[in-house]
N, C-alpha and C. Protein backbone atom coordinates (compact mmCIF):
# COMPACT_ATOMS: atom_id res chain seq x y z
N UNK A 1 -187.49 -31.84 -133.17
CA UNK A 1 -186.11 -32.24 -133.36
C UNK A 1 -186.01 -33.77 -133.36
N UNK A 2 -185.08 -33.89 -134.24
CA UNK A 2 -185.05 -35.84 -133.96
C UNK A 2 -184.54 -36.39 -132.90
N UNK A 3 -183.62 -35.58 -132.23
CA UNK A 3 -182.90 -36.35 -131.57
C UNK A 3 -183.94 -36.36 -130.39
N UNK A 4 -185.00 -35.43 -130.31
CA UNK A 4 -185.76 -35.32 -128.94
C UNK A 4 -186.61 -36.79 -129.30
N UNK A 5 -187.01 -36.72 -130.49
CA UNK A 5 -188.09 -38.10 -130.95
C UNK A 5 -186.98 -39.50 -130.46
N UNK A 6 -185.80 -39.37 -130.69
CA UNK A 6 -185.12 -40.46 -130.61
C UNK A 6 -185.59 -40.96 -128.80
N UNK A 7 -184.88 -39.90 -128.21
CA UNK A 7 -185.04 -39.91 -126.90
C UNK A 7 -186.09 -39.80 -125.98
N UNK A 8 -187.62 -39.83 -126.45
CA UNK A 8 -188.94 -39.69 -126.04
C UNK A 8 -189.61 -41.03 -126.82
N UNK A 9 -188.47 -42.04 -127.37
CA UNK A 9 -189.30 -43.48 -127.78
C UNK A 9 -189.58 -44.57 -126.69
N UNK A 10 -190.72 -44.72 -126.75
CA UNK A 10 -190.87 -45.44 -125.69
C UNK A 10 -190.16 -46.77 -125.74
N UNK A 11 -189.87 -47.23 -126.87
CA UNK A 11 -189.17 -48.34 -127.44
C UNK A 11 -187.93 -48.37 -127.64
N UNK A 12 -187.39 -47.33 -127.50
CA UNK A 12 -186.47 -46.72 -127.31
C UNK A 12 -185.33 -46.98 -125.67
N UNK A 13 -186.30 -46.84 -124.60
CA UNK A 13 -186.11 -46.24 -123.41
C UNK A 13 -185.27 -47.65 -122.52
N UNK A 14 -185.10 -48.38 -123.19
CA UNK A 14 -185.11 -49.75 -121.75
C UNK A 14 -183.63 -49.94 -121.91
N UNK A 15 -183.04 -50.38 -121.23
CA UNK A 15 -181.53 -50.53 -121.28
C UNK A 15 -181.16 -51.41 -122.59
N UNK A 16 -182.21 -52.40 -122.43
CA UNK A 16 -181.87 -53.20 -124.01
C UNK A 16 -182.01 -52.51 -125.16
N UNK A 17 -182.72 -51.19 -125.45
CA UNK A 17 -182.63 -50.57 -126.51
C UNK A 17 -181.38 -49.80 -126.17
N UNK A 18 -180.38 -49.64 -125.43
CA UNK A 18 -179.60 -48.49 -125.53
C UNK A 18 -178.95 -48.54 -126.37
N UNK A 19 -178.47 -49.67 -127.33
CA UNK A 19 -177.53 -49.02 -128.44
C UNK A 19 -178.37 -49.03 -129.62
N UNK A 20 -179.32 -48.84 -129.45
CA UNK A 20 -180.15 -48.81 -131.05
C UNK A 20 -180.22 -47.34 -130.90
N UNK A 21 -180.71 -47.11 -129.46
CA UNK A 21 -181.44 -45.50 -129.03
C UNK A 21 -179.71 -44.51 -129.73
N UNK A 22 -178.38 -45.44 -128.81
CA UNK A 22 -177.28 -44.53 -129.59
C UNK A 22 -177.08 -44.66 -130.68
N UNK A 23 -177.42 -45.55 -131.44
CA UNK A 23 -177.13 -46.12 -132.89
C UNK A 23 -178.00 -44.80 -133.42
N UNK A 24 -179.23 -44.36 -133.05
CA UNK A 24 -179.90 -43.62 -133.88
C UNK A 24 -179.62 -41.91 -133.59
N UNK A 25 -178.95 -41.71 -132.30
CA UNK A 25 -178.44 -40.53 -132.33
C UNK A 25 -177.31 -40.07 -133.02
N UNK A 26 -176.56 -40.84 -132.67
CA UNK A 26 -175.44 -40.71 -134.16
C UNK A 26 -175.58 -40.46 -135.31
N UNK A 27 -176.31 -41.06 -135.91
CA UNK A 27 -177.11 -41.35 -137.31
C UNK A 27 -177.53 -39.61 -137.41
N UNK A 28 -178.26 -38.83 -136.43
CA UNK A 28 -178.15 -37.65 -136.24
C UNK A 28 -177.50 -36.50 -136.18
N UNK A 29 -176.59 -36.96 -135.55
CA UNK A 29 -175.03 -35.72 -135.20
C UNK A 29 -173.89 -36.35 -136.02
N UNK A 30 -173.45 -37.40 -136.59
CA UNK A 30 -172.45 -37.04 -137.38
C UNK A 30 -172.80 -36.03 -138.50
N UNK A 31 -174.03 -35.82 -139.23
CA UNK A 31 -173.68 -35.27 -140.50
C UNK A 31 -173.75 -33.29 -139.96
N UNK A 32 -173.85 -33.38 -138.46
CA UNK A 32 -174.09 -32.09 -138.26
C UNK A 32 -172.46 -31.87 -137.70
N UNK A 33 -171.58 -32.64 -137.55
CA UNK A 33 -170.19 -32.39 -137.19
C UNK A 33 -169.08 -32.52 -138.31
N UNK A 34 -168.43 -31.81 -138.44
CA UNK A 34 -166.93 -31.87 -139.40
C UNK A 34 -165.82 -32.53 -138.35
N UNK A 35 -165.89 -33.70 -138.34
CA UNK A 35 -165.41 -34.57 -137.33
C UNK A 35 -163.70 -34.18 -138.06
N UNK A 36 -163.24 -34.60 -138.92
CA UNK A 36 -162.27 -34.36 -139.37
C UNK A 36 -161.58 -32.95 -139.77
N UNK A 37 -161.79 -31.65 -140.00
CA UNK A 37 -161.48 -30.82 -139.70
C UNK A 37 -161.44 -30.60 -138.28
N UNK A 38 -162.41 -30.87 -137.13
CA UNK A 38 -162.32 -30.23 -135.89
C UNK A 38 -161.27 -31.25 -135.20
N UNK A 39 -160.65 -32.33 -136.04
CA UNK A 39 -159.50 -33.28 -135.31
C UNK A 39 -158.19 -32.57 -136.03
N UNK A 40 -158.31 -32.15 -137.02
CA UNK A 40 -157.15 -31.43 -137.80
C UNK A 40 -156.71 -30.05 -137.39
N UNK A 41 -157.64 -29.48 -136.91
CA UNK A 41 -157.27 -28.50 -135.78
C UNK A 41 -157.28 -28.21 -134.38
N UNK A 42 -157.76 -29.75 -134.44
CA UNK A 42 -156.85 -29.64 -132.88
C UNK A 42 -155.60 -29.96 -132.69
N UNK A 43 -154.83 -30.77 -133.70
CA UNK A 43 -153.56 -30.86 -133.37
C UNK A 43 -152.63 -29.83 -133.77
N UNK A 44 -153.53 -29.25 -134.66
CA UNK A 44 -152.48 -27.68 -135.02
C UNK A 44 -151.37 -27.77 -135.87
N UNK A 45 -150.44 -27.40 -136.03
CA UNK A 45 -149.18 -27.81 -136.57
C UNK A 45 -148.83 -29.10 -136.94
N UNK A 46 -149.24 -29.95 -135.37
CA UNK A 46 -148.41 -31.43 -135.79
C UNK A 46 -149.00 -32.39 -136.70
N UNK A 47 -150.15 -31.77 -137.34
CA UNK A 47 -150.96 -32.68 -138.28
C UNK A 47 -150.47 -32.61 -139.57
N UNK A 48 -149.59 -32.08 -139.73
CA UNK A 48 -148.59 -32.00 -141.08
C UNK A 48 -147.54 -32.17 -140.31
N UNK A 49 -146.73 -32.96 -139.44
CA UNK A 49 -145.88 -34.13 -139.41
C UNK A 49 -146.34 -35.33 -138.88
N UNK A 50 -147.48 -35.52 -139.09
CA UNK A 50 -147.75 -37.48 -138.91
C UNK A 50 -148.31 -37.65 -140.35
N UNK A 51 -148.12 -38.96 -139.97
CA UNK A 51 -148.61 -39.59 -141.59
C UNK A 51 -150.41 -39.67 -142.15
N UNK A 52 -150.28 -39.71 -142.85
CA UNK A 52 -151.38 -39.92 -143.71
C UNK A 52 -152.80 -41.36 -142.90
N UNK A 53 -152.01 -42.14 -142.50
CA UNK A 53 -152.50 -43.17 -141.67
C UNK A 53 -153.01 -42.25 -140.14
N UNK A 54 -151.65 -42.04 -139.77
CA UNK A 54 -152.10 -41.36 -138.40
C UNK A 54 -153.16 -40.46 -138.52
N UNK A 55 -152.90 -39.97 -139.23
CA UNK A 55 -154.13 -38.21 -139.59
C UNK A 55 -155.69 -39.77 -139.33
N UNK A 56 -155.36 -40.53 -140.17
CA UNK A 56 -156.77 -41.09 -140.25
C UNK A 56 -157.27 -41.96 -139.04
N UNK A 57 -156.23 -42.27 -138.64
CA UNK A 57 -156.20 -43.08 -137.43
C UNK A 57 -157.04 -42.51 -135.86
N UNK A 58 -156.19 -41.05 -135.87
CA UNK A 58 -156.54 -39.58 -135.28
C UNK A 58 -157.99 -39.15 -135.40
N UNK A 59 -158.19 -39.28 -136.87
CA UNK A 59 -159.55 -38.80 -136.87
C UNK A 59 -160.79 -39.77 -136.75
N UNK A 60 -160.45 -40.73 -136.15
CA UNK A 60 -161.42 -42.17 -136.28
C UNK A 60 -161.64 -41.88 -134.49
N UNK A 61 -160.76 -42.23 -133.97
CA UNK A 61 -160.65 -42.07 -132.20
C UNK A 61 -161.26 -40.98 -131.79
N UNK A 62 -160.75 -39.24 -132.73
CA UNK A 62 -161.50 -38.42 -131.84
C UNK A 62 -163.03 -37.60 -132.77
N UNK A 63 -163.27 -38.81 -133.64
CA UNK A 63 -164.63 -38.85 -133.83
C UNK A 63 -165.53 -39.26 -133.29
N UNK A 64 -165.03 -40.95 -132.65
CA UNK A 64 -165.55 -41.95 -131.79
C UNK A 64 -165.69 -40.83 -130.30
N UNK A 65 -164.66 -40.56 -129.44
CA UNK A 65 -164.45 -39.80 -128.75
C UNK A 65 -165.91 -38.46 -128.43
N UNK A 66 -165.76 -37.94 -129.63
CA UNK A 66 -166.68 -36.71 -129.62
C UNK A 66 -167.79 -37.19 -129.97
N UNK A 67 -168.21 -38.23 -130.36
CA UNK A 67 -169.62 -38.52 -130.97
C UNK A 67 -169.94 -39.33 -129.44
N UNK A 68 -169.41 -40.00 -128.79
CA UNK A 68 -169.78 -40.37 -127.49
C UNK A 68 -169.94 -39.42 -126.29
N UNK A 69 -169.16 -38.69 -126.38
CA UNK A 69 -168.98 -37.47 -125.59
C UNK A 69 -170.53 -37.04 -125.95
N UNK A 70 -171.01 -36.56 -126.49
CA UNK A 70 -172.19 -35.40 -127.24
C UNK A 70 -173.37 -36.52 -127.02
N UNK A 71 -173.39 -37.68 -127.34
CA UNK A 71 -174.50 -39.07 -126.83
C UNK A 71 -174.81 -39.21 -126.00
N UNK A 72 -173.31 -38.95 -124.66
CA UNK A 72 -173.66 -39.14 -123.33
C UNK A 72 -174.14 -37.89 -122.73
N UNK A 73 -173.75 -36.94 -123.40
CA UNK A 73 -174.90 -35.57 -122.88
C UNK A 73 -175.97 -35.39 -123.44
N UNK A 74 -176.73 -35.51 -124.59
CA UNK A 74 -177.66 -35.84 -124.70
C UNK A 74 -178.93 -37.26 -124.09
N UNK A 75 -177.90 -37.93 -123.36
CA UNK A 75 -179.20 -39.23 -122.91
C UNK A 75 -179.43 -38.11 -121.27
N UNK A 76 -178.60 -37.22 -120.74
CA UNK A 76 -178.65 -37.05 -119.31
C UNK A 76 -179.78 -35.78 -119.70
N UNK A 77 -180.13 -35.30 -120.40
CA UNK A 77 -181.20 -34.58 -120.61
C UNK A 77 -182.72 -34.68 -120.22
């Protein structure tokens, strides 16, 4: 798995690599998440009364949100 290679780099491992080490897990799990559908249903209904901005606005935060969320459980592994 990559993300195990990400996290078993030795070059990887030192606090000064930590945002390359997250830079490269990401690079991993966004294309495995529908970040924007799973933000469009979470608001349910009210995502057809905010705007077009908000929807995008919405889906930027709880992409950021969930892609950190899922980073920080993967480094405690």
């Amino acid at each position: 798995m990559r993300r195990l290679k990400i996290l078993n780099n030795p070059n990887l491992g030192s606090a000064v690599a930590k945002e390359e080490r997250r830079r490269r897990l990401r690079q991993v799990i966004y294309p495995r998440f529908d970040f924007a559908e799973m933000a469009r249903r979470s608001l349910g209904p009210t995502w057809r009364r905010v705007s077009p901005e908000e929807q995008q606005e919405f889906v930027r935060l709880f992409t950021d949100l969930l892609a950190e969320s899922y980073v920080n459980n993967i480094e405690v592994l």
